[in-house]
PDB file of N, CA and C in Angstrom:
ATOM      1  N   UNK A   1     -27.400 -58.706  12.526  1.00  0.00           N
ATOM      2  CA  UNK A   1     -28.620 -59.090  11.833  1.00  0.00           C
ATOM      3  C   UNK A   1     -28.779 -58.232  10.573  1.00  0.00           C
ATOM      4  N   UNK A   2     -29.504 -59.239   9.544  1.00  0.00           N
ATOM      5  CA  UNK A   2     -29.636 -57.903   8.345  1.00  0.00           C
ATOM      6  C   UNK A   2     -30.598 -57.244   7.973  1.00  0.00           C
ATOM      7  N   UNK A   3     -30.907 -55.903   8.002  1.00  0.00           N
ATOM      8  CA  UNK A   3     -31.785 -55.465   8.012  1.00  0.00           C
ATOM      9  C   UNK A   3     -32.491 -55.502   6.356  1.00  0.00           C
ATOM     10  N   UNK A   4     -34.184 -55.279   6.880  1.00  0.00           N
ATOM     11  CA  UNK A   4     -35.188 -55.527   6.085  1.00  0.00           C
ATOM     12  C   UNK A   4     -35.025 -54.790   4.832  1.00  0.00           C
ATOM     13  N   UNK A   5     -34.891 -53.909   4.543  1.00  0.00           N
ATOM     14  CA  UNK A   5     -33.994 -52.988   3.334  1.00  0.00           C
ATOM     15  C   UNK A   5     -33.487 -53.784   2.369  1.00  0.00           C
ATOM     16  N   UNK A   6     -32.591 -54.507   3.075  1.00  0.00           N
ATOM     17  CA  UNK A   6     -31.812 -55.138   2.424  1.00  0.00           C
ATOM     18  C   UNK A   6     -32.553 -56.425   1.133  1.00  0.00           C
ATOM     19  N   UNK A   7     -33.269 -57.422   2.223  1.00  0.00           N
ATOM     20  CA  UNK A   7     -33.978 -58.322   1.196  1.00  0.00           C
ATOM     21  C   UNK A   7     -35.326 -57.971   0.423  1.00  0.00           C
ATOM     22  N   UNK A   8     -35.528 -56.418   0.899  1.00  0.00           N
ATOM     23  CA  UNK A   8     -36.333 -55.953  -0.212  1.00  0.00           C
ATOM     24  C   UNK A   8     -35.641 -55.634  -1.521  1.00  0.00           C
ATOM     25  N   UNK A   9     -34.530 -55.182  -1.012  1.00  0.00           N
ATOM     26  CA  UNK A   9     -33.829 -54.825  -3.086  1.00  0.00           C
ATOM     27  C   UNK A   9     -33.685 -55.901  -3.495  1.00  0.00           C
ATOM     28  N   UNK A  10     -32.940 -57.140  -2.363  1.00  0.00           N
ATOM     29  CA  UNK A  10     -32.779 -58.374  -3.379  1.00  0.00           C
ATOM     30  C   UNK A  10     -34.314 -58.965  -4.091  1.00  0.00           C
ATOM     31  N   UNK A  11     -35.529 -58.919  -3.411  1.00  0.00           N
ATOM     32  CA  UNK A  11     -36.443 -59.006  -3.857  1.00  0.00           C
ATOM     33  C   UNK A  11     -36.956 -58.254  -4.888  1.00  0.00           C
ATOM     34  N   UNK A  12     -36.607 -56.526  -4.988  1.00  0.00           N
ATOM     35  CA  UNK A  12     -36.766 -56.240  -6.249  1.00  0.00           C
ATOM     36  C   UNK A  12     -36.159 -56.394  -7.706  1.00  0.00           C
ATOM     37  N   UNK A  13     -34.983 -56.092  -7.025  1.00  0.00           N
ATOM     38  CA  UNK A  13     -34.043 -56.750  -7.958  1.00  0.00           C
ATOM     39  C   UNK A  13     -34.018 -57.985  -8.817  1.00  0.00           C
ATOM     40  N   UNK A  14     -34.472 -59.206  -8.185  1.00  0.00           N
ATOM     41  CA  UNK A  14     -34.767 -60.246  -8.824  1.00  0.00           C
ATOM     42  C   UNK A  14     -36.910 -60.540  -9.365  1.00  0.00           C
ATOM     43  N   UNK A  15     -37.297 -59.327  -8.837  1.00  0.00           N
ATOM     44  CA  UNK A  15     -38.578 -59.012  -9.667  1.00  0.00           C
ATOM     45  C   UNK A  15     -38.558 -58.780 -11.239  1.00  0.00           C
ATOM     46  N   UNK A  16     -37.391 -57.243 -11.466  1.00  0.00           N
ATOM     47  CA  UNK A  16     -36.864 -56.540 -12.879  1.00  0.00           C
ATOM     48  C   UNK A  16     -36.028 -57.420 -13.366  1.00  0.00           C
ATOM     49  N   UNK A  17     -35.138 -58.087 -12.838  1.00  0.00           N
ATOM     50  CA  UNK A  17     -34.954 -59.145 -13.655  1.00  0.00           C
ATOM     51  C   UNK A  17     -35.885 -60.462 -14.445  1.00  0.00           C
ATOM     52  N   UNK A  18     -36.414 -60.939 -13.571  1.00  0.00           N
ATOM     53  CA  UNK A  18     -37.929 -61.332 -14.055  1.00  0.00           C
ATOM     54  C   UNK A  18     -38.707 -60.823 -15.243  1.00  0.00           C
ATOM     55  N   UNK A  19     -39.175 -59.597 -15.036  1.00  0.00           N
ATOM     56  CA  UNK A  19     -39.730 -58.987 -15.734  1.00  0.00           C
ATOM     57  C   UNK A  19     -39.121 -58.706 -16.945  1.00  0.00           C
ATOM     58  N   UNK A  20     -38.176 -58.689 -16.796  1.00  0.00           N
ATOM     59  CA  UNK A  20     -37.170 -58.496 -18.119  1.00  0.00           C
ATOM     60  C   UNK A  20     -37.072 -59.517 -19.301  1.00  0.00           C
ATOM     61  N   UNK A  21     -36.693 -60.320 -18.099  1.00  0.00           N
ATOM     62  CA  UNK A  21     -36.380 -62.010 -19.035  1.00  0.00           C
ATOM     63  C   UNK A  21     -37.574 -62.509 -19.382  1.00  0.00           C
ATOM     64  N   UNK A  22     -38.892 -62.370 -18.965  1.00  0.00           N
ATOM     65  CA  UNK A  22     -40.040 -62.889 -19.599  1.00  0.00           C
ATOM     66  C   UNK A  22     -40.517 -61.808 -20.804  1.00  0.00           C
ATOM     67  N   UNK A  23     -40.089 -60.389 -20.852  1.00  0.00           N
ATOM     68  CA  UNK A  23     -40.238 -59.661 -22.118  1.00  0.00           C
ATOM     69  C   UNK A  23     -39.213 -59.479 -22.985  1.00  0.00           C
ATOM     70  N   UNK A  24     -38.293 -60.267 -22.702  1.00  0.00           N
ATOM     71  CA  UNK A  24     -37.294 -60.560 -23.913  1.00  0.00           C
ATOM     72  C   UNK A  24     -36.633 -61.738 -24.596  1.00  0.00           C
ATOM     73  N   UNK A  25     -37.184 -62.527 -24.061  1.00  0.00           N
ATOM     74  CA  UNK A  25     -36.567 -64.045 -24.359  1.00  0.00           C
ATOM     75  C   UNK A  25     -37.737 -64.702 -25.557  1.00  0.00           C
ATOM     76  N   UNK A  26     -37.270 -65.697 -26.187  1.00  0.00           N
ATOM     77  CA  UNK A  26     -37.984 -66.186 -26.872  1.00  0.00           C
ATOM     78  C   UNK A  26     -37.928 -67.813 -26.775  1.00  0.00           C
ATOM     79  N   UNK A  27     -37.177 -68.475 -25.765  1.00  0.00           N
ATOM     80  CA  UNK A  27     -37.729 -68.977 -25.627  1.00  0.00           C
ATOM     81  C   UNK A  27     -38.841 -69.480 -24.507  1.00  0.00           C
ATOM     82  N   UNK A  28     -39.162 -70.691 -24.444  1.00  0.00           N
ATOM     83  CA  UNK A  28     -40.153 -70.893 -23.483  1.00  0.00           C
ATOM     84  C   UNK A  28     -39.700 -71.167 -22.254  1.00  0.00           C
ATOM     85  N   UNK A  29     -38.997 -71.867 -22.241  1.00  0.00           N
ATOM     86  CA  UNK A  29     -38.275 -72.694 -21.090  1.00  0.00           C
ATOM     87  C   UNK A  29     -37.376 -71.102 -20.008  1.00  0.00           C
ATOM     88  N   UNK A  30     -36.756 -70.111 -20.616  1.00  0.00           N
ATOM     89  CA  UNK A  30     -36.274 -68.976 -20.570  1.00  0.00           C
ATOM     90  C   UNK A  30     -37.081 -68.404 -19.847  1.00  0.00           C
ATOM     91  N   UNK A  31     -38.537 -68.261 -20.299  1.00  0.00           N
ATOM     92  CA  UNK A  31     -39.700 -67.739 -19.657  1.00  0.00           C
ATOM     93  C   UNK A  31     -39.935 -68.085 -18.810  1.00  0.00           C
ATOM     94  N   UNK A  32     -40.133 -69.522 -18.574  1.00  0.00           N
ATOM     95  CA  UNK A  32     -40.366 -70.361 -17.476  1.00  0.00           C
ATOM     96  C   UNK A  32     -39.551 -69.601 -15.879  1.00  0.00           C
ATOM     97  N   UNK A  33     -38.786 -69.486 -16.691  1.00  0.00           N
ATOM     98  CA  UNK A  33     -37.678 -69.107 -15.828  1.00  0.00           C
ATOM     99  C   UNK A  33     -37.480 -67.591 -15.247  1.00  0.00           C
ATOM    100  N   UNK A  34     -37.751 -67.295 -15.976  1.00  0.00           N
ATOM    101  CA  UNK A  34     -38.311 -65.874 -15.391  1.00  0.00           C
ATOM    102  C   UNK A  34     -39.777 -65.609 -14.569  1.00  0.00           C
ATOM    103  N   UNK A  35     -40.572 -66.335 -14.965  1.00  0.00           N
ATOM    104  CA  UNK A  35     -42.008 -66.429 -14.165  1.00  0.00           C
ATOM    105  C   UNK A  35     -41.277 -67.068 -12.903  1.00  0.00           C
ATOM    106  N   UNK A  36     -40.258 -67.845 -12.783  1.00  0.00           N
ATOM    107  CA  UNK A  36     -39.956 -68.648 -11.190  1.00  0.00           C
ATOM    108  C   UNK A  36     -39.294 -67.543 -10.456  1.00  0.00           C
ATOM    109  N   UNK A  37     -38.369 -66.674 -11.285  1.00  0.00           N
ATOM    110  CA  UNK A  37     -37.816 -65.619 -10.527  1.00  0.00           C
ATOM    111  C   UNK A  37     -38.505 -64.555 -10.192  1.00  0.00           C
ATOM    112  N   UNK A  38     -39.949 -64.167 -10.586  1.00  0.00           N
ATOM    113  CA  UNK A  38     -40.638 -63.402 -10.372  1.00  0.00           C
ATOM    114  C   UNK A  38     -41.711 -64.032  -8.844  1.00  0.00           C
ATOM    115  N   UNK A  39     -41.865 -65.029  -8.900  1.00  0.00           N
ATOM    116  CA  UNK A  39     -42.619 -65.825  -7.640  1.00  0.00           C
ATOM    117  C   UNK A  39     -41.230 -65.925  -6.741  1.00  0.00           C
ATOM    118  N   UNK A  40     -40.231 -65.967  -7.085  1.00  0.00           N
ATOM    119  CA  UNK A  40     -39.320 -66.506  -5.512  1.00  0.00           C
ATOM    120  C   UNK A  40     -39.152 -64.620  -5.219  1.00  0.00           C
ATOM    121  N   UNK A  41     -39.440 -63.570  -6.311  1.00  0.00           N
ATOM    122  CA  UNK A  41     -39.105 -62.365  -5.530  1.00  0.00           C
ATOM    123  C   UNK A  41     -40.787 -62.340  -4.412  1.00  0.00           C
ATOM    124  N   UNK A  42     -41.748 -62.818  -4.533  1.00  0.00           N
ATOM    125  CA  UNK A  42     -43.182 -62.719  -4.004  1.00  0.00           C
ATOM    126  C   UNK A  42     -42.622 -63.147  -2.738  1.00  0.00           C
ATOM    127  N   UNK A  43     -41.925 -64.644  -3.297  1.00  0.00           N
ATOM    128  CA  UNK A  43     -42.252 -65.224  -1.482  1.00  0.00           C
ATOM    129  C   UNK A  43     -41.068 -64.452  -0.891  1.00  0.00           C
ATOM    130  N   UNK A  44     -40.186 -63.745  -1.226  1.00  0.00           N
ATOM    131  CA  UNK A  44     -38.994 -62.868   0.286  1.00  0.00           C
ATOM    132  C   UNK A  44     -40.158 -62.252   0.357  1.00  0.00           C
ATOM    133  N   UNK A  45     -40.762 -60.993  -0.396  1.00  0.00           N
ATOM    134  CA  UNK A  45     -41.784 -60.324   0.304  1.00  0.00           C
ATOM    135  C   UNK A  45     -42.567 -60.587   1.360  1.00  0.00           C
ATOM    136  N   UNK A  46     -43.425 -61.770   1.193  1.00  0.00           N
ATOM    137  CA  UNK A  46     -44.166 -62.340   2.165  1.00  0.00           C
ATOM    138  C   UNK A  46     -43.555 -62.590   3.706  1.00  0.00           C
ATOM    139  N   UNK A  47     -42.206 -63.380   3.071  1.00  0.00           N
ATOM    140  CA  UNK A  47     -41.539 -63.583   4.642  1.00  0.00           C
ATOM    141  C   UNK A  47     -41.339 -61.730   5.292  1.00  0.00           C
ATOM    142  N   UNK A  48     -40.508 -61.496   4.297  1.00  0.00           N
ATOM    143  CA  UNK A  48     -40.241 -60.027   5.027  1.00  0.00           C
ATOM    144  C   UNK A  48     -41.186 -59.258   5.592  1.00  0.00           C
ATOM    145  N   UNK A  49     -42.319 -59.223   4.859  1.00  0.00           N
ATOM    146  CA  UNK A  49     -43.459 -57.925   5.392  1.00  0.00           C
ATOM    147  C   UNK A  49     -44.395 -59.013   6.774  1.00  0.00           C
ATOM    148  N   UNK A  50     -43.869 -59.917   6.684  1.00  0.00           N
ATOM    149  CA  UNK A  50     -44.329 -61.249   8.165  1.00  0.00           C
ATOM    150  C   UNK A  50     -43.132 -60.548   9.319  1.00  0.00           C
ATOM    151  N   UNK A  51     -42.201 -61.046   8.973  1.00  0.00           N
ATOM    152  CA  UNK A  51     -41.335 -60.615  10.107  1.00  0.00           C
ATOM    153  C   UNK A  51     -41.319 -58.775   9.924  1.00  0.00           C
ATOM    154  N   UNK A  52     -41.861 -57.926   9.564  1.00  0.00           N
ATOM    155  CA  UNK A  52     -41.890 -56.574   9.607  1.00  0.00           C
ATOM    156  C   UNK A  52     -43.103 -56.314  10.335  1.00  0.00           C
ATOM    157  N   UNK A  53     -44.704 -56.753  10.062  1.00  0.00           N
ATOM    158  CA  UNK A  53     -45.205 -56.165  10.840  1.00  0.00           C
ATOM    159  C   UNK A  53     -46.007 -57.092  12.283  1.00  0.00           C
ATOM    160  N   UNK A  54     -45.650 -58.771  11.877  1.00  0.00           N
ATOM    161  CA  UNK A  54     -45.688 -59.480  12.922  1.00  0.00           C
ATOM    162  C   UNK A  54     -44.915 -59.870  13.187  1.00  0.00           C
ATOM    163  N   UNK A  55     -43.942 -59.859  14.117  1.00  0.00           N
ATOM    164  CA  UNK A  55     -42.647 -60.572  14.554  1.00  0.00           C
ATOM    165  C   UNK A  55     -42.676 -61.898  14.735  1.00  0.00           C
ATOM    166  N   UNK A  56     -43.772 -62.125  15.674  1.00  0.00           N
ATOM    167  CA  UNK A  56     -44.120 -63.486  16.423  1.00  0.00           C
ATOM    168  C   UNK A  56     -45.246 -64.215  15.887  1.00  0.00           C
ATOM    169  N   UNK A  57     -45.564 -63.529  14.202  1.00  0.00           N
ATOM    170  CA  UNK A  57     -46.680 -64.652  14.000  1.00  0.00           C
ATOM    171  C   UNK A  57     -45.646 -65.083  12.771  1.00  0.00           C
ATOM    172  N   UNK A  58     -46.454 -66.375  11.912  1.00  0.00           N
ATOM    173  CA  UNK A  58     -46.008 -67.267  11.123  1.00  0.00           C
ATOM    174  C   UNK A  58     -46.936 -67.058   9.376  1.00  0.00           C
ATOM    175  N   UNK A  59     -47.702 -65.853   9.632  1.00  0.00           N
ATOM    176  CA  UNK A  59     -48.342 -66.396   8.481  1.00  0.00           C
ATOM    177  C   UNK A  59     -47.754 -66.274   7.133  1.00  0.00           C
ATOM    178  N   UNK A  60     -46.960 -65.432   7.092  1.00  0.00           N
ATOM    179  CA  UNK A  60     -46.017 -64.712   5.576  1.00  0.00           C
ATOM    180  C   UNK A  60     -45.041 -65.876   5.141  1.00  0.00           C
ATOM    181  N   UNK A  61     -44.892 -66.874   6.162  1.00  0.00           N
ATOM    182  CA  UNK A  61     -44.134 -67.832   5.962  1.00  0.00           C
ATOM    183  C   UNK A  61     -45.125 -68.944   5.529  1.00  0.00           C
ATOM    184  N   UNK A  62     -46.294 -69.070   5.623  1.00  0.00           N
ATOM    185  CA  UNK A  62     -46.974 -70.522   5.335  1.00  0.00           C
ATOM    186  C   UNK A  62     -47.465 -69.908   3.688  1.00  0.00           C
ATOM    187  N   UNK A  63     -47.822 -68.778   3.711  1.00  0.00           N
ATOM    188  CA  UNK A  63     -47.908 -67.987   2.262  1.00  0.00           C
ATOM    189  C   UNK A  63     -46.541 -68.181   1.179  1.00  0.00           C
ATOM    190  N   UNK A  64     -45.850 -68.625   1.929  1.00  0.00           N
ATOM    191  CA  UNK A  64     -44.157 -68.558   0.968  1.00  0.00           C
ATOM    192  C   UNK A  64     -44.351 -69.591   0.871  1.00  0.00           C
ATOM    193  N   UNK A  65     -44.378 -70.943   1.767  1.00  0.00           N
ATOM    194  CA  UNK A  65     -44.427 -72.365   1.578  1.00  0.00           C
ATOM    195  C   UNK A  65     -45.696 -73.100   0.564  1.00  0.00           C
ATOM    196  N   UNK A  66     -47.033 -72.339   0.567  1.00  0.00           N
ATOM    197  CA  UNK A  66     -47.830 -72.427  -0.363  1.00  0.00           C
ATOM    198  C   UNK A  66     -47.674 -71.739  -1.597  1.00  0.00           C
ATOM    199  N   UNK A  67     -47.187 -70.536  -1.496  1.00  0.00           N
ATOM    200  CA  UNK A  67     -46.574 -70.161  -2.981  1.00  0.00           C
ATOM    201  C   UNK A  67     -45.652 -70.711  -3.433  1.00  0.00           C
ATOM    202  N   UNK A  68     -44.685 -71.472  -2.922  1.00  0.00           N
ATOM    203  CA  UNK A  68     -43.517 -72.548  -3.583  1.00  0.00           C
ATOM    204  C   UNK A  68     -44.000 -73.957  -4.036  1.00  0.00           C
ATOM    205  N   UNK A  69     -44.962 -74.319  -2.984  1.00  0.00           N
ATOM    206  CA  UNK A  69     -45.563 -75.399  -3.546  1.00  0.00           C
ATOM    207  C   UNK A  69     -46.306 -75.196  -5.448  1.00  0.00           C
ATOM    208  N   UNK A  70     -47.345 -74.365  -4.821  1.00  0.00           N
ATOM    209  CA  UNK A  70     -48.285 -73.855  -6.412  1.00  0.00           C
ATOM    210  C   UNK A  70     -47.384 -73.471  -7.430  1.00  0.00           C
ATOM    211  N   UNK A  71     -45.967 -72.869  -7.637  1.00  0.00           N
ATOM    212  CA  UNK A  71     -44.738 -73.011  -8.206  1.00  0.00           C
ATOM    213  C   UNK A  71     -44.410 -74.168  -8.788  1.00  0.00           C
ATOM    214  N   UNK A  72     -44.214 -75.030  -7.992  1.00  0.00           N
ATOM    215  CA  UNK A  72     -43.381 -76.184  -8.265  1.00  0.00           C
ATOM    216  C   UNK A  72     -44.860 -76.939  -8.795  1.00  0.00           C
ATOM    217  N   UNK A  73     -45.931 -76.779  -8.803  1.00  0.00           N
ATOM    218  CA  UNK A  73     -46.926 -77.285  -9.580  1.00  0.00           C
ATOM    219  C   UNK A  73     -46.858 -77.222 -10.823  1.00  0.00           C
ATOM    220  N   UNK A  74     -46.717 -75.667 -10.810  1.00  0.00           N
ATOM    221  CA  UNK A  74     -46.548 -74.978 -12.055  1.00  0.00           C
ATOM    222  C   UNK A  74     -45.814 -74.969 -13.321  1.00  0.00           C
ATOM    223  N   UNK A  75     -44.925 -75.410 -12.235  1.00  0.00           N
ATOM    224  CA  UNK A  75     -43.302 -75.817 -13.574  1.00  0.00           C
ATOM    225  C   UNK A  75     -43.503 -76.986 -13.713  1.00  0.00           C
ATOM    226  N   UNK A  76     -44.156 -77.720 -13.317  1.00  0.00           N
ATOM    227  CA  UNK A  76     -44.019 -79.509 -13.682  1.00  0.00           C
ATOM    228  C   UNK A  76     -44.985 -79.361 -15.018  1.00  0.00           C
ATOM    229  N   UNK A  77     -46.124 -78.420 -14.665  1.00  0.00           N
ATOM    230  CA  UNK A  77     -47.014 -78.534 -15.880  1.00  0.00           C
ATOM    231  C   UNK A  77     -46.614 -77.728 -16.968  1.00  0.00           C
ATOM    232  N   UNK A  78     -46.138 -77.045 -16.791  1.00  0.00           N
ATOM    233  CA  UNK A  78     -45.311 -76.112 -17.756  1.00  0.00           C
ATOM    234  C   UNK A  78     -44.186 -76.767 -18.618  1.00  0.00           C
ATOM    235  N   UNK A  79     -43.483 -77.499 -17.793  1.00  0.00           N
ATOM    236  CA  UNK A  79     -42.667 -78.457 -18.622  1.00  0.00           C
ATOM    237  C   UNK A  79     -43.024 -79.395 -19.209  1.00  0.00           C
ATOM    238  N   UNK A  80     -44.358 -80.029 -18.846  1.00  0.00           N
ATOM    239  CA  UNK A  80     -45.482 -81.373 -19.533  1.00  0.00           C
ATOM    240  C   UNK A  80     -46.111 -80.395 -20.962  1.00  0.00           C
ATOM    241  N   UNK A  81     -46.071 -79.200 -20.690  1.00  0.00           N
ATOM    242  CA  UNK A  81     -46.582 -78.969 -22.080  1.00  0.00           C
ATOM    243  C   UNK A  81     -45.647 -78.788 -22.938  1.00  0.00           C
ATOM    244  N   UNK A  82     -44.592 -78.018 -22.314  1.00  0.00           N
ATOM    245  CA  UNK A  82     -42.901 -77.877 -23.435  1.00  0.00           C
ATOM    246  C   UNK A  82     -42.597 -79.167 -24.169  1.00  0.00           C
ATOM    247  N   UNK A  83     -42.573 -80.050 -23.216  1.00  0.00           N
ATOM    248  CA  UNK A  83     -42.319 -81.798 -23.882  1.00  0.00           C
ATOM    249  C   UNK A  83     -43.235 -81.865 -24.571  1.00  0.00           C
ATOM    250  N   UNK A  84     -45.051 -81.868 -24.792  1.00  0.00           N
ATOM    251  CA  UNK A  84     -45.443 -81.742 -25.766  1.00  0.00           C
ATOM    252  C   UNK A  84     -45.206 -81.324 -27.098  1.00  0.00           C
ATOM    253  N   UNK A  85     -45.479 -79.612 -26.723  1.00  0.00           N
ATOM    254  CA  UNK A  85     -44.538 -78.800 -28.082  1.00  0.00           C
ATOM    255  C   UNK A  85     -43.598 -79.177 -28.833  1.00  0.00           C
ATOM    256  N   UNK A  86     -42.541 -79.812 -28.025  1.00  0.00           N
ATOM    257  CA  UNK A  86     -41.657 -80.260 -28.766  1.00  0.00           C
ATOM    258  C   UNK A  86     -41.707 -81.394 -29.217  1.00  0.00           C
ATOM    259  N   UNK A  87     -42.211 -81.991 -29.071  1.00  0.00           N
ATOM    260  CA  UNK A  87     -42.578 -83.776 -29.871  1.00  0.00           C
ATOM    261  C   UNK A  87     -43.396 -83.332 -31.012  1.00  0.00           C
ATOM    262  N   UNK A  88     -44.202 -81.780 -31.066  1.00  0.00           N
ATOM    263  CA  UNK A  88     -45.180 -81.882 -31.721  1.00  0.00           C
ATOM    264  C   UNK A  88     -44.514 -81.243 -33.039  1.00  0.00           C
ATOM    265  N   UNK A  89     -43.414 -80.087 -33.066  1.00  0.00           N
ATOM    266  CA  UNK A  89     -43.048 -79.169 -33.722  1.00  0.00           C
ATOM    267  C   UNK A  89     -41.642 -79.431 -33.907  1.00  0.00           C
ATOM    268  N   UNK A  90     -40.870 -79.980 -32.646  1.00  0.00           N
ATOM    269  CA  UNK A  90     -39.300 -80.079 -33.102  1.00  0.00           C
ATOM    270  C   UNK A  90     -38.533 -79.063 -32.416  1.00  0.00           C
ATOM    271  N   UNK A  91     -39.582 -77.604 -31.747  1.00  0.00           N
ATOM    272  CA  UNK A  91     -38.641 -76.834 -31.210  1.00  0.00           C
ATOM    273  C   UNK A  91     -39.515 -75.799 -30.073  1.00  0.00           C
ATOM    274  N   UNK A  92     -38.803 -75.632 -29.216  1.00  0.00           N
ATOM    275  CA  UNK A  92     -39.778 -74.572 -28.112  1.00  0.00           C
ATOM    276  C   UNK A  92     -39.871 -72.787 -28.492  1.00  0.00           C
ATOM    277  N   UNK A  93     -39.589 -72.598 -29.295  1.00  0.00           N
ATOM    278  CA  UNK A  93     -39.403 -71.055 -29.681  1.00  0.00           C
ATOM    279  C   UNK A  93     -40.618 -70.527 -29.523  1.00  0.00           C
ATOM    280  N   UNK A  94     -40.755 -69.364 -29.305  1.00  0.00           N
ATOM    281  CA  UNK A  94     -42.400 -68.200 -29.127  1.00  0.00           C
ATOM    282  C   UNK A  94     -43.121 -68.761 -30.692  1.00  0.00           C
ATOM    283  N   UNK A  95     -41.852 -67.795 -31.148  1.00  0.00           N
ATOM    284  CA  UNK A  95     -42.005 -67.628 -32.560  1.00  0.00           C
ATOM    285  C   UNK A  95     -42.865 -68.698 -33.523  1.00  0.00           C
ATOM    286  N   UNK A  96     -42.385 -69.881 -33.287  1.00  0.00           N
ATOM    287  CA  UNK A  96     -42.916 -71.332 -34.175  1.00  0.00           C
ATOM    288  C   UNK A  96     -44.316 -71.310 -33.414  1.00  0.00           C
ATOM    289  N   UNK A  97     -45.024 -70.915 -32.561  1.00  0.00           N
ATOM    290  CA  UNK A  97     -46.240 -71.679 -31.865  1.00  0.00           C
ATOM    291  C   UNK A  97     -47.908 -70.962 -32.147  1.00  0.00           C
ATOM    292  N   UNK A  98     -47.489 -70.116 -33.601  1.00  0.00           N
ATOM    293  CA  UNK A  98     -48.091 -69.710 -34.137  1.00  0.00           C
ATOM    294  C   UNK A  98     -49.068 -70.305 -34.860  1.00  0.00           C
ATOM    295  N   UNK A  99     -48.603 -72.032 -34.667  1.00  0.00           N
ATOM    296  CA  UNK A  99     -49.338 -72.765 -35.595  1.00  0.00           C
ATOM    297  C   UNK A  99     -50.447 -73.482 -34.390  1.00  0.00           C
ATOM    298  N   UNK A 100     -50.352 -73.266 -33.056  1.00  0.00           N
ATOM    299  CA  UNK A 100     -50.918 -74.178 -32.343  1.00  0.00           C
ATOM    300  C   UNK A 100     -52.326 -73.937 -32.039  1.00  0.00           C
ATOM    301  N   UNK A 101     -52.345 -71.973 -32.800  1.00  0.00           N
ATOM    302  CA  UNK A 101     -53.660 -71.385 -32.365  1.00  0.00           C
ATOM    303  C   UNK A 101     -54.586 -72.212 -33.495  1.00  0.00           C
ATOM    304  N   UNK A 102     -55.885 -72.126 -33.145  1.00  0.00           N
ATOM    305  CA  UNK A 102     -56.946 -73.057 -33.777  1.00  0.00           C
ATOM    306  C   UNK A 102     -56.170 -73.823 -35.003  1.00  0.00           C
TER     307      UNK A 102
END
């Protein structure tokens, strides 16, 4: 069996990566993508610290299945606005969306 240790680094690990790629990328979609890798490091947590301090209950797991859902909400709308942007401007960059404020 593998111990809990273990899918905590992979969980941190793919947190700082996260964190990384949403403070260095320019574009959006990039970002996107880093905000998903920062929520899939949330939900190992949840499962893990479920099976760490309740063995036999379920709740860290219905918390992962509702945080994947609100995810996958997230990116659908996230991508409904990218397709906007880009019909509107021609390109998804940080940089260009300077024009969208007032």
């Amino acid at each position: 069996m593998i111990q809990i240790e273990y899918f905590l680094i992979v969980a941190a690990v793919m947190m700082f990566a996260g964190i990384f790629g949403f403070l260095t990328r320019r574009s959006t979609l990039a970002i996107l993508l880093s905000i998903e890798l920062m929520l899939n490091a949330t939900d190992i947590n949840f499962a893990v610290f479920n099976r760490l301090m309740y063995p036999a209950g379920h709740e860290g797991y219905f918390f992962s299945l509702f945080s994947i859902a609100i995810s996958a909400a997230e990116s659908a709308i996230a991508i409904a606005i990218m397709i906007n942007i880009y019909r509107q401007m021609k390109d998804i960059s940080i940089d260009k969306l300077q024009k969208l404020k007032w």
